[in-house]
C-alpha atoms as a PDB file:
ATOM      1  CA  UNK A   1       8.439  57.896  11.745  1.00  0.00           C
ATOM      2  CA  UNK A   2       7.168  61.230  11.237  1.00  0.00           C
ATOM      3  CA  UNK A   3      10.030  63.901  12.483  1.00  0.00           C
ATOM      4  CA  UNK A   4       9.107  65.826  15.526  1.00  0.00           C
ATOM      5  CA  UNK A   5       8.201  69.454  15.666  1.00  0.00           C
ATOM      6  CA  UNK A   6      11.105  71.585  16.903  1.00  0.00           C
ATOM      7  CA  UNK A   7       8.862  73.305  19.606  1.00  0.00           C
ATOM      8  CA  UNK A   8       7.107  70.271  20.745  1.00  0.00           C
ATOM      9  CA  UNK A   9      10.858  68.505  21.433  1.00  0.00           C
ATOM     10  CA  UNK A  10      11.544  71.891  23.693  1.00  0.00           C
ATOM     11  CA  UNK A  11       8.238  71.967  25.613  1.00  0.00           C
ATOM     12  CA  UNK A  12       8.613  68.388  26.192  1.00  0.00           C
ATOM     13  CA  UNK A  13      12.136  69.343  27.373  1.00  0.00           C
ATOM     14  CA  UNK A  14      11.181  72.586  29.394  1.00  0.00           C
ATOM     15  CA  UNK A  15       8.637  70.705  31.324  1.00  0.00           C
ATOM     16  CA  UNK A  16      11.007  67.684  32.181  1.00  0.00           C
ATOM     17  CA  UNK A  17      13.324  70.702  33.326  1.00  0.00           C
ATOM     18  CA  UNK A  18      11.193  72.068  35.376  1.00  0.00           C
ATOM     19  CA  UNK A  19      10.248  68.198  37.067  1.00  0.00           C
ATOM     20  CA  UNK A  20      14.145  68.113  37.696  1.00  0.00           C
ATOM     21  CA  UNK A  21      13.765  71.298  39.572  1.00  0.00           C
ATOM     22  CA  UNK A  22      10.563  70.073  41.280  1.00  0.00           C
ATOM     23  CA  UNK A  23      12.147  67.137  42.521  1.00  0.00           C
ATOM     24  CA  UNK A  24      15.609  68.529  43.120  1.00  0.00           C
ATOM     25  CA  UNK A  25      13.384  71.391  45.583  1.00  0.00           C
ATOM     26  CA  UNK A  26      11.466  68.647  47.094  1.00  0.00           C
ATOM     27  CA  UNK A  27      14.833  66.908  48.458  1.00  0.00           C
ATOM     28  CA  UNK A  28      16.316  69.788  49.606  1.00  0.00           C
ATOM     29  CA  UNK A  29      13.443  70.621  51.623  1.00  0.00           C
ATOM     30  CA  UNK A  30      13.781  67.704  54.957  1.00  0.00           C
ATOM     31  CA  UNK A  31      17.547  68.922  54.950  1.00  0.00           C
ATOM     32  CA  UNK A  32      16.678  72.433  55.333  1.00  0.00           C
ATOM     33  CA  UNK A  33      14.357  71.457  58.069  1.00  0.00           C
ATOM     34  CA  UNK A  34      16.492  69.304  60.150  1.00  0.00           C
ATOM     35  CA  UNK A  35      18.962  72.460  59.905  1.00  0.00           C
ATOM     36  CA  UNK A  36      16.395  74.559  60.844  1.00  0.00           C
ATOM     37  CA  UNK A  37      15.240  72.041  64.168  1.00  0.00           C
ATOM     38  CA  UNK A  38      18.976  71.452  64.766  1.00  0.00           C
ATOM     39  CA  UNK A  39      20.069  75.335  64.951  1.00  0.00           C
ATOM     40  CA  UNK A  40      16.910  75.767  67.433  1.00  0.00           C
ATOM     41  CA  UNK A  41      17.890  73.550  69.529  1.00  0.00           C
ATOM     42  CA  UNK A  42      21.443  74.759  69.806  1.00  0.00           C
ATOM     43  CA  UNK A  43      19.979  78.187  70.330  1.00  0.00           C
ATOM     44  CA  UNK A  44      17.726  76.989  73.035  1.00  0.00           C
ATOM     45  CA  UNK A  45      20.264  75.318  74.342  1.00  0.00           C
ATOM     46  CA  UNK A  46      22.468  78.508  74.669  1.00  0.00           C
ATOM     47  CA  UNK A  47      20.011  80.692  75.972  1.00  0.00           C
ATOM     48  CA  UNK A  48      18.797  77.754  78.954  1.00  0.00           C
ATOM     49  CA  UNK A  49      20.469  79.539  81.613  1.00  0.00           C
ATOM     50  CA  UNK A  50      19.658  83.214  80.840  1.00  0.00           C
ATOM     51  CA  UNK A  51      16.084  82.247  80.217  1.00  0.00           C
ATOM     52  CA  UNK A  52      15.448  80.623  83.115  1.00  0.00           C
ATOM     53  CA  UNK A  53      15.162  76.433  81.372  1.00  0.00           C
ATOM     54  CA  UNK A  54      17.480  75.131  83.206  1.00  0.00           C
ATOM     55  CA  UNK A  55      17.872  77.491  86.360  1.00  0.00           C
ATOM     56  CA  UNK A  56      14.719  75.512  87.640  1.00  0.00           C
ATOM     57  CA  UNK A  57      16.576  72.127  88.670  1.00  0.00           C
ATOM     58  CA  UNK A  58      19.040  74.256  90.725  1.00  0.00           C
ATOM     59  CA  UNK A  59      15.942  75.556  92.652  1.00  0.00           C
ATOM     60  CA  UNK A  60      14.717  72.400  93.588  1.00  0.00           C
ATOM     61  CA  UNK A  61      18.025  71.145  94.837  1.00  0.00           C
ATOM     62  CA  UNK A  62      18.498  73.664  97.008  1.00  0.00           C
ATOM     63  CA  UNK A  63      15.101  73.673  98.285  1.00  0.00           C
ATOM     64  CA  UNK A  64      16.526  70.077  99.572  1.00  0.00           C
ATOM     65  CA  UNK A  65      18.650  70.964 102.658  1.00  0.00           C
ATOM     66  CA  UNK A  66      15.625  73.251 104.046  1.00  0.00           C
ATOM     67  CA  UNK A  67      13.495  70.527 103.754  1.00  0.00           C
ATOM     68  CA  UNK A  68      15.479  68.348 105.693  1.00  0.00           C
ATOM     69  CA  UNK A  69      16.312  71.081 108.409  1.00  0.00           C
ATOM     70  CA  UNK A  70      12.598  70.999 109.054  1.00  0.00           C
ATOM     71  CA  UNK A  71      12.416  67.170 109.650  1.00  0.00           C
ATOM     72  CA  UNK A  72      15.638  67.405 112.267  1.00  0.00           C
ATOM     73  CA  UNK A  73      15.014  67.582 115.658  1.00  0.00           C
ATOM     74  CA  UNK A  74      15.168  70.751 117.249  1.00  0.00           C
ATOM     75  CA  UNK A  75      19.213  70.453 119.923  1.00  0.00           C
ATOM     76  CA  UNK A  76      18.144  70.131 123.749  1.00  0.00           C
ATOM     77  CA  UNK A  77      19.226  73.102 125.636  1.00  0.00           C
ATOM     78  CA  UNK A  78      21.582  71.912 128.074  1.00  0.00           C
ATOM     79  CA  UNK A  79      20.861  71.407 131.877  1.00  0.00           C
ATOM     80  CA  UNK A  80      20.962  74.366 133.903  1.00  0.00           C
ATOM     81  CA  UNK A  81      23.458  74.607 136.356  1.00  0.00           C
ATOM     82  CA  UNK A  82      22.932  73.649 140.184  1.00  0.00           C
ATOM     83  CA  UNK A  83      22.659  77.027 142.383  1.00  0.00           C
ATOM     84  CA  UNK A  84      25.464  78.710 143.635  1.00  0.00           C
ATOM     85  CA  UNK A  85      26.256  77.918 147.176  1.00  0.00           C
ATOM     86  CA  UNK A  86      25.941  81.203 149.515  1.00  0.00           C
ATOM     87  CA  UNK A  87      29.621  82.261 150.121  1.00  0.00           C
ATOM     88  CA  UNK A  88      30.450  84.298 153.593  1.00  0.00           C
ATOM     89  CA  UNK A  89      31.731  87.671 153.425  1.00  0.00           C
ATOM     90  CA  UNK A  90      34.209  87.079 155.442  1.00  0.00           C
ATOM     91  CA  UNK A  91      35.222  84.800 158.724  1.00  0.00           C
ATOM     92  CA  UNK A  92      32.622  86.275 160.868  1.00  0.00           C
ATOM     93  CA  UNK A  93      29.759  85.642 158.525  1.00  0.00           C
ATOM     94  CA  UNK A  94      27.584  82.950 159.875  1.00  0.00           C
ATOM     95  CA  UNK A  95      27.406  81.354 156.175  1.00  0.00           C
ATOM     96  CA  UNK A  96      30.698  79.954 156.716  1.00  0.00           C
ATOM     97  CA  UNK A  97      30.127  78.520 160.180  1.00  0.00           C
ATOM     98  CA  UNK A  98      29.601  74.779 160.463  1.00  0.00           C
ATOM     99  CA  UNK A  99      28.933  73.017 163.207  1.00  0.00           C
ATOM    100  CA  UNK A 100      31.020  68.833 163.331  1.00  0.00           C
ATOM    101  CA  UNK A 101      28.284  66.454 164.394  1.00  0.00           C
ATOM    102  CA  UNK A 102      28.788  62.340 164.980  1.00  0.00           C
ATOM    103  CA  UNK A 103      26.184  60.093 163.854  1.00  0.00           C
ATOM    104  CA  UNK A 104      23.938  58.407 166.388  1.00  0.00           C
ATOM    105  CA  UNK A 105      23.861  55.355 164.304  1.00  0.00           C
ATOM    106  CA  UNK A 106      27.291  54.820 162.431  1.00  0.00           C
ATOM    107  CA  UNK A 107      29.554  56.767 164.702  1.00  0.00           C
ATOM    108  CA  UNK A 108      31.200  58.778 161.581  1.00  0.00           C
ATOM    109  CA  UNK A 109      31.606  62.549 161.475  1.00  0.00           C
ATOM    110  CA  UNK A 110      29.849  65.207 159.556  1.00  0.00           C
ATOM    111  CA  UNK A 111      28.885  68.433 159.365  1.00  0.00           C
ATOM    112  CA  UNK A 112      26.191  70.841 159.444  1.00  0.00           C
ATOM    113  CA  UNK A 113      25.457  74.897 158.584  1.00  0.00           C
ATOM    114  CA  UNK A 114      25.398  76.751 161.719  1.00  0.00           C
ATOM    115  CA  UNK A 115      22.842  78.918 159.971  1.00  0.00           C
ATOM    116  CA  UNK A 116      20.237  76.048 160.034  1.00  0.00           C
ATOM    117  CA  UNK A 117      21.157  74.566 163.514  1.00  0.00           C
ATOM    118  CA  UNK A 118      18.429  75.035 165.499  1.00  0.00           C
ATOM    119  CA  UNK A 119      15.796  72.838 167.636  1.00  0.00           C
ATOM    120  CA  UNK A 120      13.465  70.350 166.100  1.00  0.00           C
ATOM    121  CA  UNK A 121      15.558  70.232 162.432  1.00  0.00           C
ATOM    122  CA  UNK A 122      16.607  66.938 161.003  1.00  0.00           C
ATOM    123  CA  UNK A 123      19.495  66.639 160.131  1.00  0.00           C
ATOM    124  CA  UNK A 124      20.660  63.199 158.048  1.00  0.00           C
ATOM    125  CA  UNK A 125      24.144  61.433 157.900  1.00  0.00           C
ATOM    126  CA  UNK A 126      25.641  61.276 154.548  1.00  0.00           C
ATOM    127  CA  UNK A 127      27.160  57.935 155.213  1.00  0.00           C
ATOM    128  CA  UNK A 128      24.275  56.252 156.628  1.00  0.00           C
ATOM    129  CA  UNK A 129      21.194  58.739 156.042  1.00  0.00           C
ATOM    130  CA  UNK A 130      20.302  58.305 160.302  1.00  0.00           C
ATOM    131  CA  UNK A 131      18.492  61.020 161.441  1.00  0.00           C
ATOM    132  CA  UNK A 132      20.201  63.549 163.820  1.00  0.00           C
ATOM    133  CA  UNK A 133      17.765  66.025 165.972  1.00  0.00           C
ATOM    134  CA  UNK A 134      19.327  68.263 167.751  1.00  0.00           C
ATOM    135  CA  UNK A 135      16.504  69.313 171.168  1.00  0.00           C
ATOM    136  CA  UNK A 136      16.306  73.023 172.478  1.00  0.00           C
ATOM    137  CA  UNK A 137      19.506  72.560 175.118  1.00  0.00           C
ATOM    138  CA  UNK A 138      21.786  71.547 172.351  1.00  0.00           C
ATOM    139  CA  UNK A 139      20.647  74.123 170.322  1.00  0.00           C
ATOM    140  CA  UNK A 140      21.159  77.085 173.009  1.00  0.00           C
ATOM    141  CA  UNK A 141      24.428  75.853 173.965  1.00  0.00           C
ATOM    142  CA  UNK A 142      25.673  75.374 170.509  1.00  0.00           C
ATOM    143  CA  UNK A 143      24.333  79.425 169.853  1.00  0.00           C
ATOM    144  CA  UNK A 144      26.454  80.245 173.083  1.00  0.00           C
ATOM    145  CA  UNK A 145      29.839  79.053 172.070  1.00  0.00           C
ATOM    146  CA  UNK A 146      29.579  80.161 168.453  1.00  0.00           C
ATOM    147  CA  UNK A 147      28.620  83.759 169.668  1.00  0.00           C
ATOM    148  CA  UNK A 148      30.796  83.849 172.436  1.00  0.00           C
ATOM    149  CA  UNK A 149      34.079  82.645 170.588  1.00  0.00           C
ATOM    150  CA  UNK A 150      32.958  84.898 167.199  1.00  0.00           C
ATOM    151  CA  UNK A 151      31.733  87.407 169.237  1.00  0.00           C
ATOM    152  CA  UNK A 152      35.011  87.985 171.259  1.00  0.00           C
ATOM    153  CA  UNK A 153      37.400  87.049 168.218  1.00  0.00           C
ATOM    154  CA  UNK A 154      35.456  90.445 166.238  1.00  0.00           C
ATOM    155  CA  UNK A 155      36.286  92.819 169.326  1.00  0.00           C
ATOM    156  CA  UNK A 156      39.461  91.945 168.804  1.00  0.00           C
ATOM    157  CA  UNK A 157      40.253  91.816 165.208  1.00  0.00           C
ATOM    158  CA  UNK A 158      38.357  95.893 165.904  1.00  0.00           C
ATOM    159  CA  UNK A 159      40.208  97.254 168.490  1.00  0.00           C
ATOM    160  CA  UNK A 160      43.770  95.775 166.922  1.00  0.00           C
ATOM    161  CA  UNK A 161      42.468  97.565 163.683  1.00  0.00           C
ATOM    162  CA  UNK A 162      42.013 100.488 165.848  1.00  0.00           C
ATOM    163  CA  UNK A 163      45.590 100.612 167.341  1.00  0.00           C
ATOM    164  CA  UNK A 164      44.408  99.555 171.000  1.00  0.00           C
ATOM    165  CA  UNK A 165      46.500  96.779 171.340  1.00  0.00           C
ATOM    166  CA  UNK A 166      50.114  96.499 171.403  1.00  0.00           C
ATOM    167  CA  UNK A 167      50.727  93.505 169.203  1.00  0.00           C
ATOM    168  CA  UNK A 168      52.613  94.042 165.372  1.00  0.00           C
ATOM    169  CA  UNK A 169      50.351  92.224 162.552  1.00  0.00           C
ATOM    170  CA  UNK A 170      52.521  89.204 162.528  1.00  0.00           C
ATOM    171  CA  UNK A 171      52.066  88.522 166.380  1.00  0.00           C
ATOM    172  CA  UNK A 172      48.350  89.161 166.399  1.00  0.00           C
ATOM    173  CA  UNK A 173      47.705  86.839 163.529  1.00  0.00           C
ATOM    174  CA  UNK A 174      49.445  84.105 165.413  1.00  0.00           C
ATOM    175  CA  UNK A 175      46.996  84.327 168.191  1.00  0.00           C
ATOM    176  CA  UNK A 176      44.375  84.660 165.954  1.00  0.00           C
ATOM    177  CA  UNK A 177      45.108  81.355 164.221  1.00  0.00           C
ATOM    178  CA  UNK A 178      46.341  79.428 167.802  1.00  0.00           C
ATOM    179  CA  UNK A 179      42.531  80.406 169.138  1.00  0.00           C
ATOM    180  CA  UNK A 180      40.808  79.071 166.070  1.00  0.00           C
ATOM    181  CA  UNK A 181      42.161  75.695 166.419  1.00  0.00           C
ATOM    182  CA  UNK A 182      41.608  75.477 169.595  1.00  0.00           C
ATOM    183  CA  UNK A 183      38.404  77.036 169.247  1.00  0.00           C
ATOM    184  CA  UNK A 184      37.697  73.793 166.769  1.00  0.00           C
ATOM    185  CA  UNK A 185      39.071  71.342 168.871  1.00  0.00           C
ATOM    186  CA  UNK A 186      36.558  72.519 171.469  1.00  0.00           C
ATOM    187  CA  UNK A 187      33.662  71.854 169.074  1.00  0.00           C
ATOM    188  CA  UNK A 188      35.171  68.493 168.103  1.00  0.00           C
ATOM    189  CA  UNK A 189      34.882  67.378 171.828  1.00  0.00           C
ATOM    190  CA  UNK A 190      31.162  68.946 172.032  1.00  0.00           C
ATOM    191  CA  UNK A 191      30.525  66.766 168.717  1.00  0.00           C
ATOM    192  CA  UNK A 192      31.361  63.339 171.070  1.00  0.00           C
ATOM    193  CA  UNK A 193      29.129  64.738 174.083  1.00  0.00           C
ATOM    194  CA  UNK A 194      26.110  66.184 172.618  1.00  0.00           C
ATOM    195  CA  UNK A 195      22.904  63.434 173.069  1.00  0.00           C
ATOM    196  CA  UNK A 196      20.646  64.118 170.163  1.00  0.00           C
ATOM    197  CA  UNK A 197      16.204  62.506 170.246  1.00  0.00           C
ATOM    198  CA  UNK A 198      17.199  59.067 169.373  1.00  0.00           C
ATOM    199  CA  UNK A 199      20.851  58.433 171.115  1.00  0.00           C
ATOM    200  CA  UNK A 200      21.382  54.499 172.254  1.00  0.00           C
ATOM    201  CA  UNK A 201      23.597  54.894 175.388  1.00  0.00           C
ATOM    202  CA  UNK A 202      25.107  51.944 175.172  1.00  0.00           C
ATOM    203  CA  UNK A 203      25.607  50.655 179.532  1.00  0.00           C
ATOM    204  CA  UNK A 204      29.068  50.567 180.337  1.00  0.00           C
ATOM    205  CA  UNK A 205      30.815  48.374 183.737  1.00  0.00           C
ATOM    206  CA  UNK A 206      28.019  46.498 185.617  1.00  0.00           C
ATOM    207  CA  UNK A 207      25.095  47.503 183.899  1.00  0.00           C
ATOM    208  CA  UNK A 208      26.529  45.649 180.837  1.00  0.00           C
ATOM    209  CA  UNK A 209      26.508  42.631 182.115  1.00  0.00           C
ATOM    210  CA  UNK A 210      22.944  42.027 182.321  1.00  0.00           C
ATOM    211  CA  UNK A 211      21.993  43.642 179.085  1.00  0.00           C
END
């Protein structure tokens, strides 16, 4: 064999060298890139919630509950409360007058405002819903003995206020009160004699015997 040139044994070594290199360069390079992608990522990663990434999926879960305060139904106000009933100044207001009535039809007792007790109204039993009418006697007569019992019972509250009558407090409440009560008692009686449109007189002694 014929000896090799010095230089021709180092080129052929420079240039297998510089393959080495080639290669070795070539290797290193998918590394360096999957560093590079990885680091990225952690970066992006880091700066999600400053930059607004991730801040997005917060948004849309708190646009939730709005959403479903739209769909729910709107709360019924509640019912308004029945009107007051007129209260009387004091005992000789007519607001706090009543007037005892006894039904035609089932006997029991109720009552009536004063204030709407005049001829022609209906009035209707609470027990049995019969009608009760009272006609234009009743009515005058039951306007007489309210104003005449009121009527004197004021003059006389005014002229004890006054000093004109020689009764302490104590004594002239205690008539007061004794002609109240009877004063009621007297309307209780009316309530079993008045005859309203519509009373059945039922025949008492002979006559019932031939009904």
């Amino acid at each position: 064999m014929t000896p090799e040139d010095p230089k021709e044994e180092e080129l052929r070594n420079d240039s297998s060298e510089r393959k080495d290199d080639a290669h070795a360069a070539a290797g290193a390079q998918p590394a360096a890139d999957t560093a590079s992608r990885a680091a990225a990522s952690a970066a992006d990663a880091a700066a999600g919630p400053a930059g607004g990434g991730v801040a997005a999926k917060p948004a849309a879960a708190a646009g939730a509950p709005a959403a479903a305060v739209k769909v729910a139904p709107a709360p019924q106000p509640p019912p308004a409360p029945p009107p007051a009933k007129p209260q009387p100044v004091d005992e000789f207001d007519p607001l706090g007058w009543d007037v005892p009535l006894i039904c035609k039809d089932c006997d029991k007792p109720f009552a009536v405002p004063y204030r709407n007790f005049h001829a022609g109204v209906v009035f209707h039993c609470p027990a049995c819903q019969g009608s009760w009418v009272p006609n234009t006697t009743i009515a005058k007569e039951m306007r007489k003995v309210f104003d005449g019992f009121w009527g004197e019972r004021k003059r006389a509250r005014e002229a004890f206020e006054r000093g004109e009558l020689r009764l302490d407090r104590e004594a002239f409440e205690r008539r007061q009160a004794d002609e109240l009560k009877a004063f009621k008692a007297r309307l209780e009686e009316l309530a079993k004699e008045l005859k309203p449109a519509g009373k059945l007189v039922r025949p008492k002694g002979l006559a019932a015997m031939f009904t």
